[in-house]
PDB file of N, CA and C in Angstrom:
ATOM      1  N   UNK A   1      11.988 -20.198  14.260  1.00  0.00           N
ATOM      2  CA  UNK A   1      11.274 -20.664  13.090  1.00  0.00           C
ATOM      3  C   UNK A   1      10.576 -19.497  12.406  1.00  0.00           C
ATOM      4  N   UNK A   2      10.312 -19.517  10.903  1.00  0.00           N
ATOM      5  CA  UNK A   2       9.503 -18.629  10.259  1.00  0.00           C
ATOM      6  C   UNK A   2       7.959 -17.959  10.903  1.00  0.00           C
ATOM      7  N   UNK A   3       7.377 -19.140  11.568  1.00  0.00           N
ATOM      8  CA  UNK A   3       6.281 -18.904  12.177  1.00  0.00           C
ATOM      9  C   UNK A   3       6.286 -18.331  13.404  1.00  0.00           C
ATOM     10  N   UNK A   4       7.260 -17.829  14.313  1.00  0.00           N
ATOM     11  CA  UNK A   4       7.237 -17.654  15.303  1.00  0.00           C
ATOM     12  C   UNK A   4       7.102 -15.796  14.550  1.00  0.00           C
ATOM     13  N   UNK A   5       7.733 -15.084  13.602  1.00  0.00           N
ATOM     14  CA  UNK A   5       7.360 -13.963  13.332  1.00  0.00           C
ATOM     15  C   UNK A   5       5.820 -13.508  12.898  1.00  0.00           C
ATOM     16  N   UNK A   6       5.143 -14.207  12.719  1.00  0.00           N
ATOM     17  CA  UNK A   6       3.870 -14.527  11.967  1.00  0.00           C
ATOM     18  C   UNK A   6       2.649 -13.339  12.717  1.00  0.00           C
ATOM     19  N   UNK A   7       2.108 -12.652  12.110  1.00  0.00           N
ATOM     20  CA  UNK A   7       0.848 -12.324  12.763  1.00  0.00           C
ATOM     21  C   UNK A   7      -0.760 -13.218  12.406  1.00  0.00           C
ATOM     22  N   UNK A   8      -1.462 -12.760  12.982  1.00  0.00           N
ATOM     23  CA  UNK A   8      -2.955 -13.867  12.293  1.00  0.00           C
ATOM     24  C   UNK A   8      -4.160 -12.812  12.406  1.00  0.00           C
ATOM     25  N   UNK A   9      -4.744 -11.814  11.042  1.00  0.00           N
ATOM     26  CA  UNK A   9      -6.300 -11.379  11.255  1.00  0.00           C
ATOM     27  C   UNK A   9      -7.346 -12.458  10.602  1.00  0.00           C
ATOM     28  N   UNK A  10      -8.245 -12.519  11.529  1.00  0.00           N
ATOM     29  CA  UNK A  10      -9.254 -13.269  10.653  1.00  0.00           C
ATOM     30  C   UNK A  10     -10.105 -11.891  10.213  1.00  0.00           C
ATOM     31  N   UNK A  11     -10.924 -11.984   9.086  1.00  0.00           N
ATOM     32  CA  UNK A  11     -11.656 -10.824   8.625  1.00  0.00           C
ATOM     33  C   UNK A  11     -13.271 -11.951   8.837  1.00  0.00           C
ATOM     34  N   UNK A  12     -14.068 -11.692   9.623  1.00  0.00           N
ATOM     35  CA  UNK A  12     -14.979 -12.413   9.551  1.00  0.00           C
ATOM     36  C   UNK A  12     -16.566 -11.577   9.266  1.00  0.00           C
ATOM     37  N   UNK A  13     -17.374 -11.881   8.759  1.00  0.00           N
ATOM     38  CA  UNK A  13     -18.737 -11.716   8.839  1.00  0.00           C
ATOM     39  C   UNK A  13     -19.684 -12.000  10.153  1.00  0.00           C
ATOM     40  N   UNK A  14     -20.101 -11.304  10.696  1.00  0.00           N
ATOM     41  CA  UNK A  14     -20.752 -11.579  11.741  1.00  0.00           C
ATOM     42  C   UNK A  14     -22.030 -10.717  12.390  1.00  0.00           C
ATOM     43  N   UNK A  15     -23.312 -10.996  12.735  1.00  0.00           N
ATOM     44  CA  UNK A  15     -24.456 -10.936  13.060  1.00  0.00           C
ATOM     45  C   UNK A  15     -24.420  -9.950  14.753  1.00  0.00           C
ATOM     46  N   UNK A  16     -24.135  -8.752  14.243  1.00  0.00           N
ATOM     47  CA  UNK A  16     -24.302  -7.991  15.403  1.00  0.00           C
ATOM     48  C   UNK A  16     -25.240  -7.838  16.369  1.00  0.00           C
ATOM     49  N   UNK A  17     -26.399  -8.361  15.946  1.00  0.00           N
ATOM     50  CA  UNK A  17     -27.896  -7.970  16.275  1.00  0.00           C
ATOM     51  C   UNK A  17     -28.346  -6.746  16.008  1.00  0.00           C
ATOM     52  N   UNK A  18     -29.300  -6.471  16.922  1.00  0.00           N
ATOM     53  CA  UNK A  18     -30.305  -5.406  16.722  1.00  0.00           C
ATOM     54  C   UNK A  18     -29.161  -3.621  17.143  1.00  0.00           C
ATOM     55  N   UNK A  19     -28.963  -3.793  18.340  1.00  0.00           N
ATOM     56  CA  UNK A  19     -28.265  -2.312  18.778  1.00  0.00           C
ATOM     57  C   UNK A  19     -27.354  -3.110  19.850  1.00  0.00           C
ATOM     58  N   UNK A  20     -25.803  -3.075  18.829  1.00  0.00           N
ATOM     59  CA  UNK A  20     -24.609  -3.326  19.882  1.00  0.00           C
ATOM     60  C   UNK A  20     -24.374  -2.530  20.534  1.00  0.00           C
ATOM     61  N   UNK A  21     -24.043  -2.771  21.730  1.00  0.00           N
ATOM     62  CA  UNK A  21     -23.711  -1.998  23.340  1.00  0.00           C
ATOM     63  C   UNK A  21     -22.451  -1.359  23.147  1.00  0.00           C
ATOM     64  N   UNK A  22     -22.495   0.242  23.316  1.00  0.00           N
ATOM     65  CA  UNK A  22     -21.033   0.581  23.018  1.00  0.00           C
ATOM     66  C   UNK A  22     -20.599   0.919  24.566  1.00  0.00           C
ATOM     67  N   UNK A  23     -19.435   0.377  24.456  1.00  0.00           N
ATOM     68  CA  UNK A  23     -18.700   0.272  25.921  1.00  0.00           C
ATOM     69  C   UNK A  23     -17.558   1.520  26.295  1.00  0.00           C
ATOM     70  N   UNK A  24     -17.738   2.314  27.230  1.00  0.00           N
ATOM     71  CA  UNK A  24     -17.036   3.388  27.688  1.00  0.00           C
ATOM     72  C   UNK A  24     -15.360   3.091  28.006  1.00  0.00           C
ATOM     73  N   UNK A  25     -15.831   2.089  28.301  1.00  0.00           N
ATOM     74  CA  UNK A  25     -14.367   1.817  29.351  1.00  0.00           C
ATOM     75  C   UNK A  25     -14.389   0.457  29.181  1.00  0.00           C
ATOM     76  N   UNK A  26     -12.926  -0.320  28.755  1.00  0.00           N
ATOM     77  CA  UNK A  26     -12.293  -1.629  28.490  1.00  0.00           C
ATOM     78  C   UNK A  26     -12.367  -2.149  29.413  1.00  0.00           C
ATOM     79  N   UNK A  27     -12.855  -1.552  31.123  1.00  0.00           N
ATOM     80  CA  UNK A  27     -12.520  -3.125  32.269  1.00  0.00           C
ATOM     81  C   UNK A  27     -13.497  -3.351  32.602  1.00  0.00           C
ATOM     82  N   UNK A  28     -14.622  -2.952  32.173  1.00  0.00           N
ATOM     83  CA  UNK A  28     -15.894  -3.632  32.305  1.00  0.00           C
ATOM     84  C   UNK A  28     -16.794  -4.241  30.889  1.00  0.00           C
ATOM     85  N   UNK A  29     -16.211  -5.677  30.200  1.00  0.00           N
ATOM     86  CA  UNK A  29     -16.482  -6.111  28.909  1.00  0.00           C
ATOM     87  C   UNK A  29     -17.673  -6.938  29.220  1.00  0.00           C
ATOM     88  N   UNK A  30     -18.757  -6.277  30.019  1.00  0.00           N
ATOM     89  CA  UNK A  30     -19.790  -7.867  30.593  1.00  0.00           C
ATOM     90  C   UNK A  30     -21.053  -6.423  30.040  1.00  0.00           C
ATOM     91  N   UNK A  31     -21.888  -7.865  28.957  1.00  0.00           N
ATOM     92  CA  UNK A  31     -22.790  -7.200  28.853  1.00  0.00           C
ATOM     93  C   UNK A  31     -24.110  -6.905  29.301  1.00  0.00           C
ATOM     94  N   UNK A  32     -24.884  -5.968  28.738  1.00  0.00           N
ATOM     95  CA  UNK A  32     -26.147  -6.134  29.348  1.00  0.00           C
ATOM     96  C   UNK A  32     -26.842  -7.058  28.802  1.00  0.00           C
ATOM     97  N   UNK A  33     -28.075  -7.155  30.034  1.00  0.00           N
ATOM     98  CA  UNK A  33     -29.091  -7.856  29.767  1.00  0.00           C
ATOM     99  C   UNK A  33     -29.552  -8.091  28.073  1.00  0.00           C
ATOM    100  N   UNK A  34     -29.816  -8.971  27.431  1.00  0.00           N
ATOM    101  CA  UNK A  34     -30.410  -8.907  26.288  1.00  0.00           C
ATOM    102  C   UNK A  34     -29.503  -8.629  24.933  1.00  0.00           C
ATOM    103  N   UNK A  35     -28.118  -8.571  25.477  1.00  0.00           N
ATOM    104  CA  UNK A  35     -27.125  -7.882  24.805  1.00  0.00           C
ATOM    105  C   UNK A  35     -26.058  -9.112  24.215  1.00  0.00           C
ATOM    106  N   UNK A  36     -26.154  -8.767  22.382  1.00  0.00           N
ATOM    107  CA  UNK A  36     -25.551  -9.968  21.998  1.00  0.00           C
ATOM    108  C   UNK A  36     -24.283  -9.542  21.612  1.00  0.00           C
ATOM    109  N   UNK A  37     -23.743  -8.403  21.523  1.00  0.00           N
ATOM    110  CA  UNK A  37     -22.070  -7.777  21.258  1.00  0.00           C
ATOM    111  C   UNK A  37     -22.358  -6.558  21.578  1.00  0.00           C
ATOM    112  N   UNK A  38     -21.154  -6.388  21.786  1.00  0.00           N
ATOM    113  CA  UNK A  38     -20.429  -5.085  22.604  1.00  0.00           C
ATOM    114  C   UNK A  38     -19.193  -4.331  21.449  1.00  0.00           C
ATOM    115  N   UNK A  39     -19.012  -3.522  21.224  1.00  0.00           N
ATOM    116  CA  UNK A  39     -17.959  -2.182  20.513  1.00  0.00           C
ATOM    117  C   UNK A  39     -17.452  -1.649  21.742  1.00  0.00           C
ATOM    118  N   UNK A  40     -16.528  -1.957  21.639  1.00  0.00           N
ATOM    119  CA  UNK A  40     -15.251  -1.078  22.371  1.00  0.00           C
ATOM    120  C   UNK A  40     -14.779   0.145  21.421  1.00  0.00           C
ATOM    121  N   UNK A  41     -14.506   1.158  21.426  1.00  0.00           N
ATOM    122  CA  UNK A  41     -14.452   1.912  20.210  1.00  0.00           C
ATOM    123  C   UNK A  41     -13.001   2.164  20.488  1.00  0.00           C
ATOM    124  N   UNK A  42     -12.369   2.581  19.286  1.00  0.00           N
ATOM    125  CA  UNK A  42     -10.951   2.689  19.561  1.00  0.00           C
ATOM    126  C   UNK A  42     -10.400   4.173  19.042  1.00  0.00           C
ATOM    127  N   UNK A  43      -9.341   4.772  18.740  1.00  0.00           N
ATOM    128  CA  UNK A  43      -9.747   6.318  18.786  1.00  0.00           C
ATOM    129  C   UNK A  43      -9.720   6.325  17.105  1.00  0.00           C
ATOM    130  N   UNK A  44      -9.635   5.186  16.388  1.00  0.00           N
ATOM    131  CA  UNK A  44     -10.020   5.632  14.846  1.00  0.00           C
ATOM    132  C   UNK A  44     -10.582   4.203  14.450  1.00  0.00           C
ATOM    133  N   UNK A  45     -11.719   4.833  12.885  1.00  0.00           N
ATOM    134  CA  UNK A  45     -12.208   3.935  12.483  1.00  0.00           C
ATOM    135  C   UNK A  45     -12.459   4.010  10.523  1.00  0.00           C
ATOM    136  N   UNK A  46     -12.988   3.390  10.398  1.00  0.00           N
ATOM    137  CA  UNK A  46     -13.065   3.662   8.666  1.00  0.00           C
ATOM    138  C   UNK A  46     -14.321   4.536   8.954  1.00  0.00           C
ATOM    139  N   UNK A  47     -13.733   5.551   7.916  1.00  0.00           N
ATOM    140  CA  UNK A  47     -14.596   6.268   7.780  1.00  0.00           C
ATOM    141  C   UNK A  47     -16.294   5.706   6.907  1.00  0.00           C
ATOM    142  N   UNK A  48     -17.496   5.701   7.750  1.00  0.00           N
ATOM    143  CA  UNK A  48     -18.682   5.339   6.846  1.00  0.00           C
ATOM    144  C   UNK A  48     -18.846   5.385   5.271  1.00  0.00           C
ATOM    145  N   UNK A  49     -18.553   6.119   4.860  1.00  0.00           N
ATOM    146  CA  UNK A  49     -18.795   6.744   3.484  1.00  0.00           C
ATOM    147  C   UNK A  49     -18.174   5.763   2.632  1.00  0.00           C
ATOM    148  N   UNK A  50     -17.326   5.205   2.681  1.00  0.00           N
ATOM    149  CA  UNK A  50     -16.703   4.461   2.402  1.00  0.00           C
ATOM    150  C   UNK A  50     -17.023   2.589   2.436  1.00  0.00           C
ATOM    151  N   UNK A  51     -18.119   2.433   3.443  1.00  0.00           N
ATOM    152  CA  UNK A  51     -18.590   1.600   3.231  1.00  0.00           C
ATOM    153  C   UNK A  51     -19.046   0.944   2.369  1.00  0.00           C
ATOM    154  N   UNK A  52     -18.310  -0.423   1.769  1.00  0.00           N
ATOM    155  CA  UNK A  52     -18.966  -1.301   0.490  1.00  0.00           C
ATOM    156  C   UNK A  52     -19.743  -2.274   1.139  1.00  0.00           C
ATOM    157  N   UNK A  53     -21.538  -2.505   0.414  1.00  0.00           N
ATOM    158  CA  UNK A  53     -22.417  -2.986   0.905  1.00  0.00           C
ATOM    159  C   UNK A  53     -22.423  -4.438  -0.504  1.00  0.00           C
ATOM    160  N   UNK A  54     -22.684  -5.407   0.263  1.00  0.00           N
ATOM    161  CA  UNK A  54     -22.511  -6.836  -0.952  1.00  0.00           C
ATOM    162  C   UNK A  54     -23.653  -6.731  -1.287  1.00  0.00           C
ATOM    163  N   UNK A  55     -23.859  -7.495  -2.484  1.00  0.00           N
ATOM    164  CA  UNK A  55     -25.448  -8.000  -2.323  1.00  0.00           C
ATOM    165  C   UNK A  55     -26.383  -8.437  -2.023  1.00  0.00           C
ATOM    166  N   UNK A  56     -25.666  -9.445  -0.728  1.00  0.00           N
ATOM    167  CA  UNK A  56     -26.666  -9.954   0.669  1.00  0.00           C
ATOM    168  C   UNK A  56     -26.562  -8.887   1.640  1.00  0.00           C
ATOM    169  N   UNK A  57     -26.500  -7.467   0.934  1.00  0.00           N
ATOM    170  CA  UNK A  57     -26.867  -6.195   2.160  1.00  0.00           C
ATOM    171  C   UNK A  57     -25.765  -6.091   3.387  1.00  0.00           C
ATOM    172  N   UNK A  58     -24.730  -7.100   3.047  1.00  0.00           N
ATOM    173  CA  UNK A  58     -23.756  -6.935   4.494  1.00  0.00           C
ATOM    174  C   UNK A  58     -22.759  -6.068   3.600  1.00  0.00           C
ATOM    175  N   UNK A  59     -22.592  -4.746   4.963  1.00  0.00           N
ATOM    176  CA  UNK A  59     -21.116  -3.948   5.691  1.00  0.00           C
ATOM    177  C   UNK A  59     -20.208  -3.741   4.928  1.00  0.00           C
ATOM    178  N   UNK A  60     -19.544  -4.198   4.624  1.00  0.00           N
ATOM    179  CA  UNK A  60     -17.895  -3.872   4.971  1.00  0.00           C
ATOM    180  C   UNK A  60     -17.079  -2.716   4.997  1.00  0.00           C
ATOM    181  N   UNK A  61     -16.597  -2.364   6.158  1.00  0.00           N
ATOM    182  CA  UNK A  61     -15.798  -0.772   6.431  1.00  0.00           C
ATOM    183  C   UNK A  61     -14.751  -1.081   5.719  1.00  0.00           C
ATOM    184  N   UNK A  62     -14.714   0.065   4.778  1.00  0.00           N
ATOM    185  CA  UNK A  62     -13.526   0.041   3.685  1.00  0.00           C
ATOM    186  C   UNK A  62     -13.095   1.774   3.271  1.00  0.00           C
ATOM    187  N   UNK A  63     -13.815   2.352   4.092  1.00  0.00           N
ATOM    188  CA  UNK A  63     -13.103   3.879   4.316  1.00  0.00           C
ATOM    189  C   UNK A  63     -12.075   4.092   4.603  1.00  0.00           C
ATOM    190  N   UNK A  64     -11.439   5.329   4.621  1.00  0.00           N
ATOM    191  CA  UNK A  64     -10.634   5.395   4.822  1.00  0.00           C
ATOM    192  C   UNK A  64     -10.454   5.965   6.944  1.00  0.00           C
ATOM    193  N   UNK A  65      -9.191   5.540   7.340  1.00  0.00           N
ATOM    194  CA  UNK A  65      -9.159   5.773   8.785  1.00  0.00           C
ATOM    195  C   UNK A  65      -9.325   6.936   8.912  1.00  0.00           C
ATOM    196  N   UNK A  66      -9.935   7.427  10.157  1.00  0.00           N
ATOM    197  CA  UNK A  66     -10.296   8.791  10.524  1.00  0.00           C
ATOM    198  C   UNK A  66     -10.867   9.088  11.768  1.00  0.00           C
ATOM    199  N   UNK A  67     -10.402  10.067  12.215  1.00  0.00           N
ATOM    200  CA  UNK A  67     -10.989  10.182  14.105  1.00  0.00           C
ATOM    201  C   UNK A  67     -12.404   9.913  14.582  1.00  0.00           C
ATOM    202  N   UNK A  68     -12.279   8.649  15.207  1.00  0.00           N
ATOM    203  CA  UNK A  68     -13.549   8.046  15.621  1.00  0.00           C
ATOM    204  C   UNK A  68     -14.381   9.248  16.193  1.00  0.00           C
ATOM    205  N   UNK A  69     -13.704   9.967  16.741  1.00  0.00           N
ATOM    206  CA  UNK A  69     -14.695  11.633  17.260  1.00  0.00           C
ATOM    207  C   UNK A  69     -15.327  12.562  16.674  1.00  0.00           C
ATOM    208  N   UNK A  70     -14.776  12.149  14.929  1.00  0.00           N
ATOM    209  CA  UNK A  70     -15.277  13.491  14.051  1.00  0.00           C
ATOM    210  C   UNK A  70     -15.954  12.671  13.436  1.00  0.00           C
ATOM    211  N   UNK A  71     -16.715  11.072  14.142  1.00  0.00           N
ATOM    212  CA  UNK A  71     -17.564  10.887  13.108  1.00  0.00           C
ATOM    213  C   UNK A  71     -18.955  10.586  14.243  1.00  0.00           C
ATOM    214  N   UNK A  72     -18.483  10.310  15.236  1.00  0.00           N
ATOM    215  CA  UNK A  72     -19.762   9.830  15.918  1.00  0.00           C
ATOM    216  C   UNK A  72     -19.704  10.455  17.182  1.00  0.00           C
ATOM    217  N   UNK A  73     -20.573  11.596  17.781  1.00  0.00           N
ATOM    218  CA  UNK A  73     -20.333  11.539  19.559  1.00  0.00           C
ATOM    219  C   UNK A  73     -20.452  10.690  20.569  1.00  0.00           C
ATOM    220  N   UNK A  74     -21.324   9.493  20.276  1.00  0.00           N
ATOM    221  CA  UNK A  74     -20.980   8.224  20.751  1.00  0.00           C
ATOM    222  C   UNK A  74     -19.426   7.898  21.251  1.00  0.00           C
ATOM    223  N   UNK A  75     -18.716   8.143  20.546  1.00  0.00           N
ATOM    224  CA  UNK A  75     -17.103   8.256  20.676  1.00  0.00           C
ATOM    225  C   UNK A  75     -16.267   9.188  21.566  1.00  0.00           C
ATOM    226  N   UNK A  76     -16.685   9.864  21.769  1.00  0.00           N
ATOM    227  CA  UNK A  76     -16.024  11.310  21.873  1.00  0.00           C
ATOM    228  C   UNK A  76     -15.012  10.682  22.885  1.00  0.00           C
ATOM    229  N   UNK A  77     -15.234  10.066  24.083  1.00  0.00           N
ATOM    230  CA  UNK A  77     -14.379   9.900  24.754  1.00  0.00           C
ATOM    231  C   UNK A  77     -13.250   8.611  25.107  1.00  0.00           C
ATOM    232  N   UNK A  78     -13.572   8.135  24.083  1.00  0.00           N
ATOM    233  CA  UNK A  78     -12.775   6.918  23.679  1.00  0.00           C
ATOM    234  C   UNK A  78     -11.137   7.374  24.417  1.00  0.00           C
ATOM    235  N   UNK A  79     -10.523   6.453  24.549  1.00  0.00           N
ATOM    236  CA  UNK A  79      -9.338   6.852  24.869  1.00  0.00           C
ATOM    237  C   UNK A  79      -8.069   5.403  24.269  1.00  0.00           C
ATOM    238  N   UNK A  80      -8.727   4.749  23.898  1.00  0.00           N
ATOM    239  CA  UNK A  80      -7.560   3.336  23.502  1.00  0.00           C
ATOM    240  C   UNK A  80      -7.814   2.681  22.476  1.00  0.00           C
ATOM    241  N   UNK A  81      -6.430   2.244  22.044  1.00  0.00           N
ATOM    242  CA  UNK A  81      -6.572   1.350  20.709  1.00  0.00           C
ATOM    243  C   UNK A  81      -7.158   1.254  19.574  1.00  0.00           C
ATOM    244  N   UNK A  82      -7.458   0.011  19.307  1.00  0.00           N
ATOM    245  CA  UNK A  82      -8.308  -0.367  18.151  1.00  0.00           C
ATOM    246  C   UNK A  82      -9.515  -0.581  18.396  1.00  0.00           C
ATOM    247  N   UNK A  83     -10.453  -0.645  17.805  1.00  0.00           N
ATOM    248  CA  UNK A  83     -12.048  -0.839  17.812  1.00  0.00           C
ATOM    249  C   UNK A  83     -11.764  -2.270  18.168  1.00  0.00           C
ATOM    250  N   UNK A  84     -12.743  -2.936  18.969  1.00  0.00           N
ATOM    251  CA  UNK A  84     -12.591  -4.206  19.263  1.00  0.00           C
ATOM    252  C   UNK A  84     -14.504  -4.362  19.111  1.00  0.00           C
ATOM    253  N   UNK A  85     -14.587  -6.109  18.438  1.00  0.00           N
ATOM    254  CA  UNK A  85     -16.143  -6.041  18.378  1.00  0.00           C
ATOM    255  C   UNK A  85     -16.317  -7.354  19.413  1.00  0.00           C
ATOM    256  N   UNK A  86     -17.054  -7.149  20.754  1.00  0.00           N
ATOM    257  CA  UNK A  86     -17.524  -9.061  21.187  1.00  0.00           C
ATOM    258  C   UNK A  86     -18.618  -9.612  21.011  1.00  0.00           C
ATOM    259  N   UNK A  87     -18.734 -10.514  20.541  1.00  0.00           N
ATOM    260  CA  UNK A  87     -19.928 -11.267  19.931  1.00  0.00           C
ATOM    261  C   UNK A  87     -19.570 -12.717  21.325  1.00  0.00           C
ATOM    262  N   UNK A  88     -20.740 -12.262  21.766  1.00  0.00           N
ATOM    263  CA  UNK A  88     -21.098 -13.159  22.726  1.00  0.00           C
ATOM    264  C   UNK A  88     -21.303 -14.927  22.412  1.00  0.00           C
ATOM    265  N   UNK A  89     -22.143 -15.179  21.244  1.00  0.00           N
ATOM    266  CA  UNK A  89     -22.701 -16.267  20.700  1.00  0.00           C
ATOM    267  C   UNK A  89     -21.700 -16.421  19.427  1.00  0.00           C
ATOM    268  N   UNK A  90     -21.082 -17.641  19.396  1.00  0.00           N
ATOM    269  CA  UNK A  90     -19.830 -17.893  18.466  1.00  0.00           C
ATOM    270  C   UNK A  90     -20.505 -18.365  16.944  1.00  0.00           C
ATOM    271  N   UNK A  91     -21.961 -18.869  17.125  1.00  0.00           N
ATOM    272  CA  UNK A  91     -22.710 -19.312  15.941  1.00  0.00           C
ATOM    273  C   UNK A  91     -23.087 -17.427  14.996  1.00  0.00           C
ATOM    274  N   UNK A  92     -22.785 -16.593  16.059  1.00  0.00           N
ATOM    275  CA  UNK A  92     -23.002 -15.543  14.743  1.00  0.00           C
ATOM    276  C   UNK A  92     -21.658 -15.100  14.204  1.00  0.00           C
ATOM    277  N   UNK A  93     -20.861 -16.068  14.060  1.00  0.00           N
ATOM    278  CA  UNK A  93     -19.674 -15.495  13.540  1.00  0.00           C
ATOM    279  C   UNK A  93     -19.160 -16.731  12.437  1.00  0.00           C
ATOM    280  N   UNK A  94     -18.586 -15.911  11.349  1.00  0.00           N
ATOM    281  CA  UNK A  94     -18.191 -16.815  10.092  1.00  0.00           C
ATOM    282  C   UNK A  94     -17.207 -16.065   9.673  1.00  0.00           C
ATOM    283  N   UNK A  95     -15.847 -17.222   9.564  1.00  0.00           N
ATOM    284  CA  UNK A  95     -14.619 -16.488   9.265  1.00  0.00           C
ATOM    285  C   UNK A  95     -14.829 -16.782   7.768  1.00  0.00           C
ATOM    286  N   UNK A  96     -14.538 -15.426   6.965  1.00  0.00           N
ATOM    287  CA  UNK A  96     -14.080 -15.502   6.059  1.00  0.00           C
ATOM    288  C   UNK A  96     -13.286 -15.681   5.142  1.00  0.00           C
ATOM    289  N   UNK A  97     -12.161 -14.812   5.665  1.00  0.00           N
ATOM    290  CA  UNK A  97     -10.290 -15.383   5.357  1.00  0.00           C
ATOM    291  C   UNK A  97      -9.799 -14.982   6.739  1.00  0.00           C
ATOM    292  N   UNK A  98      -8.581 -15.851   6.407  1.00  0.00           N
ATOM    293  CA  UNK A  98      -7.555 -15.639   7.183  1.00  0.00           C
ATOM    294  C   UNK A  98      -6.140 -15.075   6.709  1.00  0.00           C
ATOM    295  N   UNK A  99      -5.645 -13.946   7.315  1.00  0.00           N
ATOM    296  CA  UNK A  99      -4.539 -13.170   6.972  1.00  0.00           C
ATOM    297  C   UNK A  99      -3.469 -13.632   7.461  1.00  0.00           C
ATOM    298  N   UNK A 100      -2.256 -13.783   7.287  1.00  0.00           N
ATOM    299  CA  UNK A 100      -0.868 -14.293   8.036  1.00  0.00           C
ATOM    300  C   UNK A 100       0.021 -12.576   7.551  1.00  0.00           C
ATOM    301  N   UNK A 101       0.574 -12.046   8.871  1.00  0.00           N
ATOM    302  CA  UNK A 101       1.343 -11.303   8.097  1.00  0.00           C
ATOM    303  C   UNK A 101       2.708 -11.193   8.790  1.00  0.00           C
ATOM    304  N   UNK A 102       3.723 -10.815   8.085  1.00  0.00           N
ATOM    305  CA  UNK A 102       5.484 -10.834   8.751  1.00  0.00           C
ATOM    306  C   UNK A 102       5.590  -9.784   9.373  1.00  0.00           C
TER     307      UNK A 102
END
């Protein structure tokens, strides 16, 4: 069927809190104490600068991609994938759209 080729991003808005936990290593995704999401960092990201801010003051990374290492030492030793974000509490998350792609 058509749908069986299908991919699915949701692009959502969501309430990071105060200081998300950035995580070294993917096999330990359990957070700390007091801790409402976690960043997995992945070895590229939009570049900051590039960031478009709405008028309710929210985000959106819209830079262009660029070595997560030449922007933050936080990073440096990243070694996988894509940036992954976990939001512990599902009430801080609001999908915005949904993408389908072939």
């Amino acid at each position: 069927s058509e749908l069986a080729n299908l991919q699915v991003m949701f692009v959502c808005e969501v309430a990071l809190g105060s200081d998300p936990f950035i995580v070294k290593s993917r096999t330990n995704m359990e957070p700390p104490e007091g801790c409402s999401a976690l960043i997995a960092p992945g070895v590229t990201r939009p570049h900051p600068a590039g960031t478009f801010v709405t008028a309710k003051g929210v985000g959106v990374p819209l830079g262009e991609l660029t070595s997560a290492k030449s922007i933050d030492e936080a990073w440096e030793n990243v070694t996988g994938g894509d940036t992954e974000y976990v939001v512990f509490d599902p009430s801080r998350v609001k999908i915005k759209y949904v993408l389908l792609f072939k």
